[in-house]
C-alpha atoms as a PDB file:
ATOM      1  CA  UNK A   1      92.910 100.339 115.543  1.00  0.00           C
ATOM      2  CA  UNK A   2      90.008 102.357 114.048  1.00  0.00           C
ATOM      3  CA  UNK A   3      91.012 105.867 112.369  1.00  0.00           C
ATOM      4  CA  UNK A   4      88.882 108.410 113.239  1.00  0.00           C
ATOM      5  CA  UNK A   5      86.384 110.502 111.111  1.00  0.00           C
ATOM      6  CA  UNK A   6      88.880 113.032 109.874  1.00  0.00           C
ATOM      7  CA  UNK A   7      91.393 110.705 109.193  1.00  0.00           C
ATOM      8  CA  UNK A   8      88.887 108.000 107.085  1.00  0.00           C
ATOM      9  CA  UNK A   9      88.223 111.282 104.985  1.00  0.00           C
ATOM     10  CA  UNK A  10      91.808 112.541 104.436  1.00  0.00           C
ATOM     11  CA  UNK A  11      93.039 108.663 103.549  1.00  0.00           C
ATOM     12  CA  UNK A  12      90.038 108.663 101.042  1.00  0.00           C
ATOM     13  CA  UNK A  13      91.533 112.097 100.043  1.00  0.00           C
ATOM     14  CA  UNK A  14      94.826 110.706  98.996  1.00  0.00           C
ATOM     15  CA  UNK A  15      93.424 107.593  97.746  1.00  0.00           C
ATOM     16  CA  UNK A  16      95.024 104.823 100.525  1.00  0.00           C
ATOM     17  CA  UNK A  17      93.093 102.267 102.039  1.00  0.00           C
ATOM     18  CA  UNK A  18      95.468 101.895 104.881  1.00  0.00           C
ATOM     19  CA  UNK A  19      95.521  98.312 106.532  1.00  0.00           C
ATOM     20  CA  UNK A  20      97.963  99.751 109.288  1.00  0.00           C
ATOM     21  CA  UNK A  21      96.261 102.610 110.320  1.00  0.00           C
ATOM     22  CA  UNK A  22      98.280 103.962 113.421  1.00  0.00           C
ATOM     23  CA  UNK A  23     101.006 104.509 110.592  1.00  0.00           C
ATOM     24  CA  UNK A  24      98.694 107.131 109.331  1.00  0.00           C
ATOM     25  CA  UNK A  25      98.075 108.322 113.361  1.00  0.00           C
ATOM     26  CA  UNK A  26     101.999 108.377 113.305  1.00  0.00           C
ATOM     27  CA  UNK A  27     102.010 110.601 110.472  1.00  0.00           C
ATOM     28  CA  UNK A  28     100.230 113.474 111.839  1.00  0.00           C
ATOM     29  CA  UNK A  29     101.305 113.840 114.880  1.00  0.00           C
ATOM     30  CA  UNK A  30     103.620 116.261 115.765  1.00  0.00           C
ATOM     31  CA  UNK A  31     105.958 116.067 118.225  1.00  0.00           C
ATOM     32  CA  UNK A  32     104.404 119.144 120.194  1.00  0.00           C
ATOM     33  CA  UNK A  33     102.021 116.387 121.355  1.00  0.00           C
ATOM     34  CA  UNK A  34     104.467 113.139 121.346  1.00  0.00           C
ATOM     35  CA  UNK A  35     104.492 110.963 124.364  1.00  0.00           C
ATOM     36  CA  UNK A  36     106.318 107.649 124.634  1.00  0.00           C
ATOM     37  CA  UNK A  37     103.273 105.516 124.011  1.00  0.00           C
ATOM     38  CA  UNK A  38     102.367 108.091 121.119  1.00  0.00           C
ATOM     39  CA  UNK A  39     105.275 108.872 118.740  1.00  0.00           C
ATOM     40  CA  UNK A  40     105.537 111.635 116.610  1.00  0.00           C
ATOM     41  CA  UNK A  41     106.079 111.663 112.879  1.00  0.00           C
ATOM     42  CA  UNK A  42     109.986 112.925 112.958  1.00  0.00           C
ATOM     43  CA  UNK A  43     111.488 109.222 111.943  1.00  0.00           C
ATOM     44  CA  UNK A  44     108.456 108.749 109.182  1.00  0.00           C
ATOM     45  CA  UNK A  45     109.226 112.526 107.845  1.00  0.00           C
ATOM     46  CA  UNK A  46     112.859 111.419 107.394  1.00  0.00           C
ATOM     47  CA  UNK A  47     112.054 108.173 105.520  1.00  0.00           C
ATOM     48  CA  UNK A  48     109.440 110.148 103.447  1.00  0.00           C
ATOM     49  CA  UNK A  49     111.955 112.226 102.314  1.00  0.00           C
ATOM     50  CA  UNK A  50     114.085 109.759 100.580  1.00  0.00           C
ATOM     51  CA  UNK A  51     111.048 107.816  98.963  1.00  0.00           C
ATOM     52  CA  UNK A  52     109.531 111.175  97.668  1.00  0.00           C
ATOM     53  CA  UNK A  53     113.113 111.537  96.318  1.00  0.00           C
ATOM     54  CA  UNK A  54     113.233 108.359  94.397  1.00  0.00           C
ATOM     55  CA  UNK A  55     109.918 108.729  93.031  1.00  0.00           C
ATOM     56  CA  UNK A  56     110.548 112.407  91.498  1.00  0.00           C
ATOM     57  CA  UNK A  57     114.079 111.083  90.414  1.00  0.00           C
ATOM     58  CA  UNK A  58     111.895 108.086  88.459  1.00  0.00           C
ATOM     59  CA  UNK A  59     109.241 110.342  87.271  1.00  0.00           C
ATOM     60  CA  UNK A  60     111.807 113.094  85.860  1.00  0.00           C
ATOM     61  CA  UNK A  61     113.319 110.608  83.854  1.00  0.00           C
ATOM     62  CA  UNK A  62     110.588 109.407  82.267  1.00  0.00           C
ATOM     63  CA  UNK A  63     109.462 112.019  81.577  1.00  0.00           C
ATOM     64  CA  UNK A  64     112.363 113.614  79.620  1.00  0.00           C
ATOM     65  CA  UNK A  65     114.673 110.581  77.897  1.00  0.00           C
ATOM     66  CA  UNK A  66     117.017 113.612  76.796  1.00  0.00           C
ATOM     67  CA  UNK A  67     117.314 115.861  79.293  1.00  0.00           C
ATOM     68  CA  UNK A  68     120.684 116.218  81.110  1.00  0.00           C
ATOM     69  CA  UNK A  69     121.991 115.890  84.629  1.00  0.00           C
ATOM     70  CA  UNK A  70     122.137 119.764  84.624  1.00  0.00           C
ATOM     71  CA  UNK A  71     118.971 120.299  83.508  1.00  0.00           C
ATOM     72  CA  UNK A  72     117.102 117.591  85.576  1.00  0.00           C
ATOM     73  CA  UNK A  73     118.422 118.698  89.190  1.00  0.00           C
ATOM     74  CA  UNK A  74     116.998 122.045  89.622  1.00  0.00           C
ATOM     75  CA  UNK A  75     113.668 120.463  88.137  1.00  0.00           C
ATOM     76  CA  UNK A  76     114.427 117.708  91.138  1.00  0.00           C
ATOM     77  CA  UNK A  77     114.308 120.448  93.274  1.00  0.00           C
ATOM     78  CA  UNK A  78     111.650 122.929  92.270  1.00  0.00           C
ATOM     79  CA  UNK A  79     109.537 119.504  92.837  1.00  0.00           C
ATOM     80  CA  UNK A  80     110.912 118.284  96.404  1.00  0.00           C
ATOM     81  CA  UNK A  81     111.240 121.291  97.924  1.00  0.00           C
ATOM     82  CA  UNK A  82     109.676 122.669 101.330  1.00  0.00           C
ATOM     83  CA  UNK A  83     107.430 124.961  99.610  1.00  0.00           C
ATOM     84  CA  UNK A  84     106.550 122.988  97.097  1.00  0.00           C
ATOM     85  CA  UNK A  85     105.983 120.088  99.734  1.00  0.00           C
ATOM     86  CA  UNK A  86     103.220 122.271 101.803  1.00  0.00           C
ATOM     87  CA  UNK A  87     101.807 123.490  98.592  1.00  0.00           C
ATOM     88  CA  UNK A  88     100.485 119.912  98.288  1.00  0.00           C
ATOM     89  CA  UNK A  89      99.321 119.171 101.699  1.00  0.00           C
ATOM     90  CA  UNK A  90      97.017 122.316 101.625  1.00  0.00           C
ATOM     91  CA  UNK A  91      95.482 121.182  98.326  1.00  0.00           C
ATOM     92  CA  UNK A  92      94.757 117.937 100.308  1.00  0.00           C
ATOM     93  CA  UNK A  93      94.124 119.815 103.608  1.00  0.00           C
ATOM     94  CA  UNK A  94      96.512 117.910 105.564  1.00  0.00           C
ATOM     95  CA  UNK A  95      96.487 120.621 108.186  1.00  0.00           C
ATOM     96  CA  UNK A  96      93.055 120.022 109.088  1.00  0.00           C
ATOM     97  CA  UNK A  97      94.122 116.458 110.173  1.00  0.00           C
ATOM     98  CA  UNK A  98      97.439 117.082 112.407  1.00  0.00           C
ATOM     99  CA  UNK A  99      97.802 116.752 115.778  1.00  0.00           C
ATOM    100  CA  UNK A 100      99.606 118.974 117.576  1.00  0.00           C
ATOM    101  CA  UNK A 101     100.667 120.697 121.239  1.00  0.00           C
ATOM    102  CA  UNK A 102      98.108 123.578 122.362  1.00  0.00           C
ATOM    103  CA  UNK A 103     100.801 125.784 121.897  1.00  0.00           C
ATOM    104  CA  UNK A 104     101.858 125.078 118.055  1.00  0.00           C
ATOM    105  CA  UNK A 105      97.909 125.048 117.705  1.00  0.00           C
ATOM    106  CA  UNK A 106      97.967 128.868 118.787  1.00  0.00           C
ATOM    107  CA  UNK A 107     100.443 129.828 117.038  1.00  0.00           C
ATOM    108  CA  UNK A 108      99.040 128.567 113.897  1.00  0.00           C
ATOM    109  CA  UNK A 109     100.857 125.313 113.129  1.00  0.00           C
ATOM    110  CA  UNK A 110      98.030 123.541 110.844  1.00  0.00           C
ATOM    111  CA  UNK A 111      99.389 126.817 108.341  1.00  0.00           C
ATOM    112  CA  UNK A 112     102.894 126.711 108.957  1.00  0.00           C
ATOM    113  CA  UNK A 113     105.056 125.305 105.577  1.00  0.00           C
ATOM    114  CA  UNK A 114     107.883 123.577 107.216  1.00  0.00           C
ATOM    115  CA  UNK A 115     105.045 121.617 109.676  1.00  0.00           C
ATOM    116  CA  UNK A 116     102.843 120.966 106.334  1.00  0.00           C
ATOM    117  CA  UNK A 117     105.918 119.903 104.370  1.00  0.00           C
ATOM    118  CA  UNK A 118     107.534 117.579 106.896  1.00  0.00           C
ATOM    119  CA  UNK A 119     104.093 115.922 107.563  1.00  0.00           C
ATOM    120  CA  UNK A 120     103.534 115.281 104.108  1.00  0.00           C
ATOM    121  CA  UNK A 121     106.898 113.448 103.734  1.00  0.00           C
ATOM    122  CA  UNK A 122     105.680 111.903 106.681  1.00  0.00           C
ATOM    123  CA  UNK A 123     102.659 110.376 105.151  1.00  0.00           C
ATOM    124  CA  UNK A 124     104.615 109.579 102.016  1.00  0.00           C
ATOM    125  CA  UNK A 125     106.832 107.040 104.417  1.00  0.00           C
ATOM    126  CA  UNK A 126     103.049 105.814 106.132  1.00  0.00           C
ATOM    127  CA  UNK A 127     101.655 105.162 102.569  1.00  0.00           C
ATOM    128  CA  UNK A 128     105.113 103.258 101.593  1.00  0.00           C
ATOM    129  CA  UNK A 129     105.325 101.228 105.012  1.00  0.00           C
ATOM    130  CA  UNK A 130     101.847 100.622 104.455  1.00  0.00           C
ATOM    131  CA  UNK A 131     101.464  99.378 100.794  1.00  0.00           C
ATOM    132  CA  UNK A 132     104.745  99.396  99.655  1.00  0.00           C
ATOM    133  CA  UNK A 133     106.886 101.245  96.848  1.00  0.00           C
ATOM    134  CA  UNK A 134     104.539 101.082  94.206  1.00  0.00           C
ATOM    135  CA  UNK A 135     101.628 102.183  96.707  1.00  0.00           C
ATOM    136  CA  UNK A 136     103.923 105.359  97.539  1.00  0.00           C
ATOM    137  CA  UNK A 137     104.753 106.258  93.873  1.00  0.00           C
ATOM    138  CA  UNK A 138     100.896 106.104  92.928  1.00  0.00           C
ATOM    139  CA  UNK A 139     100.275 108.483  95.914  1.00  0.00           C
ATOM    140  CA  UNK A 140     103.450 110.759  94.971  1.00  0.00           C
ATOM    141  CA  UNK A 141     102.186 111.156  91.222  1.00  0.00           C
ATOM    142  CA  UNK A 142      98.577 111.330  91.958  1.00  0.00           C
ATOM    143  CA  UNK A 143      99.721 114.593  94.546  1.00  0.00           C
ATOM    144  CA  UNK A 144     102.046 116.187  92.484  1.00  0.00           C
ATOM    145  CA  UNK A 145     100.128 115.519  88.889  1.00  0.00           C
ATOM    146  CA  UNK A 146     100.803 117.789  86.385  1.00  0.00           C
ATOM    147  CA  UNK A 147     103.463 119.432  88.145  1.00  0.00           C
ATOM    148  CA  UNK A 148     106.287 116.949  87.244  1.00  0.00           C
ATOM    149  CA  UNK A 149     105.724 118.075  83.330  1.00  0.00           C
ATOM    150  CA  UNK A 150     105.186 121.017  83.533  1.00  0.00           C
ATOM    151  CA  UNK A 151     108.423 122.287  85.806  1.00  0.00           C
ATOM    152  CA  UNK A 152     110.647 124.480  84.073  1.00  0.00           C
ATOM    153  CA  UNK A 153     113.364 123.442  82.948  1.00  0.00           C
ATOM    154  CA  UNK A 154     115.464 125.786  84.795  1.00  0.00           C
ATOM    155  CA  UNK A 155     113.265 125.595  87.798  1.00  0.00           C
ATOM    156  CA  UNK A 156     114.537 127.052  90.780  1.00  0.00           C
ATOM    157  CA  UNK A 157     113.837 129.043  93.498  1.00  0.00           C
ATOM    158  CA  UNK A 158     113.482 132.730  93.348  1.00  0.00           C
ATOM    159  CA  UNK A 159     115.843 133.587  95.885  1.00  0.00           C
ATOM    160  CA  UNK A 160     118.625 131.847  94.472  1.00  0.00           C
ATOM    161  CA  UNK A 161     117.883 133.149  90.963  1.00  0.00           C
ATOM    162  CA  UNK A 162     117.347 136.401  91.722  1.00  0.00           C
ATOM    163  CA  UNK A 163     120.932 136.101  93.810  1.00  0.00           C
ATOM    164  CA  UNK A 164     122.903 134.448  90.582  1.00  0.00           C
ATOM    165  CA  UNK A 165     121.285 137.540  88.643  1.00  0.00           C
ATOM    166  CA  UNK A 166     123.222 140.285  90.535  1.00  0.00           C
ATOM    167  CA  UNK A 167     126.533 137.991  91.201  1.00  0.00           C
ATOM    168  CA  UNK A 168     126.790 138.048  87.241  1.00  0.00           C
ATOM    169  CA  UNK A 169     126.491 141.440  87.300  1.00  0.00           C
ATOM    170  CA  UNK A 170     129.078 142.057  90.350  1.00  0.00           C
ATOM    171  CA  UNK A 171     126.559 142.959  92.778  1.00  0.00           C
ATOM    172  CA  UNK A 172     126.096 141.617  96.007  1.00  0.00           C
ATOM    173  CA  UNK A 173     123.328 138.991  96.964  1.00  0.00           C
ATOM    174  CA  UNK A 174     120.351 140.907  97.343  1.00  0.00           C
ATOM    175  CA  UNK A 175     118.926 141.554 101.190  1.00  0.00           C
ATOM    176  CA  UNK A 176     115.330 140.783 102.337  1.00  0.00           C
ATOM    177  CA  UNK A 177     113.710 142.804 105.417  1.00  0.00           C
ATOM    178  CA  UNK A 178     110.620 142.186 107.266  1.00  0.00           C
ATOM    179  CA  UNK A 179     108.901 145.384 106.939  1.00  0.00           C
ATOM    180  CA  UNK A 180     105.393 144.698 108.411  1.00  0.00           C
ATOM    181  CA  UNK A 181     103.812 142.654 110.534  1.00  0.00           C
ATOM    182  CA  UNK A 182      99.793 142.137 110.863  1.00  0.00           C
ATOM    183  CA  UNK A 183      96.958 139.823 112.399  1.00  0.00           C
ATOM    184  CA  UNK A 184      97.099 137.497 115.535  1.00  0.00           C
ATOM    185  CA  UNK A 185     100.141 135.282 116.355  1.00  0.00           C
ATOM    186  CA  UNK A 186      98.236 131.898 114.481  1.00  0.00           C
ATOM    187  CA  UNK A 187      97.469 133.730 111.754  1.00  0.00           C
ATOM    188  CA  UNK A 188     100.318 136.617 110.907  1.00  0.00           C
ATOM    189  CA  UNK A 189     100.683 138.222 107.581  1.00  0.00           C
ATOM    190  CA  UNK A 190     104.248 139.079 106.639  1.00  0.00           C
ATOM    191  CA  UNK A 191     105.315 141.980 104.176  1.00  0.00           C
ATOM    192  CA  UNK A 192     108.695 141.624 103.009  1.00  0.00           C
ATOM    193  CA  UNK A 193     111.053 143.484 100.436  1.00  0.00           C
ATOM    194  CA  UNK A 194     113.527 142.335  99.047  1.00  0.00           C
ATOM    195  CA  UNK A 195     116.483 145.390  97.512  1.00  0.00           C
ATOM    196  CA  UNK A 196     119.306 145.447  95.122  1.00  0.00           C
ATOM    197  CA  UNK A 197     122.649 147.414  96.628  1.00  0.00           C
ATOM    198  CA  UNK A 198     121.283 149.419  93.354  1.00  0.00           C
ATOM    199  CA  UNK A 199     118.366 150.607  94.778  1.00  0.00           C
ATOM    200  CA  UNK A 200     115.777 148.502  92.676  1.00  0.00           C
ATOM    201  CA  UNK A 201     113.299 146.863  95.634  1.00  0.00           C
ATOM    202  CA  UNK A 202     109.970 144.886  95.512  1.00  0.00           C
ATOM    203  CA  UNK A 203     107.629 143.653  97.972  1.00  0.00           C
ATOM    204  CA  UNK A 204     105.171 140.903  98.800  1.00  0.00           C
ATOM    205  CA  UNK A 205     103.107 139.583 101.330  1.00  0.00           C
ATOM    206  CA  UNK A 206     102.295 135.907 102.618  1.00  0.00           C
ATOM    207  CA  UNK A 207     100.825 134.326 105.689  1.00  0.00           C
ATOM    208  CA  UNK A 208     104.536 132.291 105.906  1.00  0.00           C
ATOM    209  CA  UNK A 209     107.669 134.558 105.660  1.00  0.00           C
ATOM    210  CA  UNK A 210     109.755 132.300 103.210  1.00  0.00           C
ATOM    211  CA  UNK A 211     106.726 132.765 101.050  1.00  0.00           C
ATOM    212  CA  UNK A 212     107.045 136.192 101.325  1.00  0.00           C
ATOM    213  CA  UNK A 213     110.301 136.671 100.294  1.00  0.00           C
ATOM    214  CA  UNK A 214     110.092 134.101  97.601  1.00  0.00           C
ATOM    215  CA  UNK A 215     107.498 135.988  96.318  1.00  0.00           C
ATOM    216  CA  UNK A 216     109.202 139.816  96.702  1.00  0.00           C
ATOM    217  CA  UNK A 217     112.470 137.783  94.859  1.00  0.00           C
ATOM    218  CA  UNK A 218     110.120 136.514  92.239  1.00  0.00           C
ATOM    219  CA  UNK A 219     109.000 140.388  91.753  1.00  0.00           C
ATOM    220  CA  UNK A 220     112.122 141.950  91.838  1.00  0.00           C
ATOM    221  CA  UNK A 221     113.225 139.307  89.365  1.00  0.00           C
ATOM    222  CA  UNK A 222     111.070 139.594  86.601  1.00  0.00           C
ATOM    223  CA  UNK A 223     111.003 143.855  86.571  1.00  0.00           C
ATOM    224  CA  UNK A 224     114.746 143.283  86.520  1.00  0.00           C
ATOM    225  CA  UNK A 225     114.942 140.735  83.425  1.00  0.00           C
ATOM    226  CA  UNK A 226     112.521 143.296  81.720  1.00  0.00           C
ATOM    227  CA  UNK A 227     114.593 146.051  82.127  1.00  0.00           C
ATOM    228  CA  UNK A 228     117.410 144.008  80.371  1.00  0.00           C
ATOM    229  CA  UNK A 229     115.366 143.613  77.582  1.00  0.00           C
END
């Protein structure tokens, strides 16, 4: 089996020379446009998941002999995360190369995070299958480079920070509303805002709705913190 154009370009964009290459076909495809003689990626995604795992788990520890089980998790998570997942596949345009149903095509699927993050993983567990454990953990740390030093230590998602922030203060978690809606179905642009029962709100906008309200938490986060100072 011969990969086609777009593939030959993304596997030289990740740096694998694939000897299997209908692992890489596997990969991409989505199960919008699965049939039995052309699986989709859900089984590779799954494995993917659990090598990227390893490798971060590897990587953190080497990276910081002293840090403790407390401080390494939410760095563990900042770095396997959904978001954080997609953020990688755009840099290496993995949407371009997907295959998917007419339907998710419309409705923008090559932009959607959870799609981008879950064929990523999916590609991890090609690479691996492919070339083996080592092969994978090049590919993970040549993706995620600098990213794995320079995590915070206390790395975590907005949301959940933002939600620990008002707990300790007796408040209840903060609410997030969908205030605005523009563009075409494949391409949509979300404004969200996200509001303390005290009244303090912020908002943000984002092509992906989780975005959006990771990015309004973020906000309403850091004008909160600087009011405590």
């Amino acid at each position: 089996m011969k990969l086609s154009t777009d593939l030959q370009a993304f596997a030289a964009r990740i740096g694998h020379d694939f000897r299997r290459p209908e692992l890489l076909v596997r990969a991409v495809t989505h199960a919008s446009i699965a049939t039995p003689t052309r699986p989709d990626n859900q089984r590779l995604e799954f494995l993917g998941d659990r090598v990227l795992g390893l490798v971060m788990a590897e990587a953190l520890l080497a990276a910081d002999k002293a840090a403790t089980e407390g401080q390494l998790a939410p760095r563990f998570n900042a770095l396997v995360r959904k978001e954080t997942c997609a953020e990688v596949a755009r840099e290496v345009a993995l949407g371009e190369v997907l295959k998917l149903g007419r339907s998710e095509m419309m409705s923008g699927g090559r932009r959607k995070e959870a799609l981008l993050g879950d064929a990523l993983e999916a590609v991890i567990a090609a690479v691996y299958l492919d070339g083996g454990f080592d092969a994978a953990r090049a590919l993970v740390l040549k993706l995620w480079g600098k990213r794995i030093v320079t995590v915070e230590a206390d790395a975590r998602d907005a949301k959940t920070t933002l939600q620990e922030w008002a707990q300790a203060r007796g408040l209840p978690p903060p609410t997030y509303e969908e205030i605005g809606r523009e563009g075409p179905d494949h391409q949509p642009l979300f404004t969200v805002e996200a509001r303390l029962a005290t009244g303090e709100a912020e908002r943000a906008r984002s092509g992906a709705k989780r975005q959006a309200e990771q990015a309004a938490a973020k906000a309403l986060l850091a004008r909160m913190e600087k009011a405590d100072d």
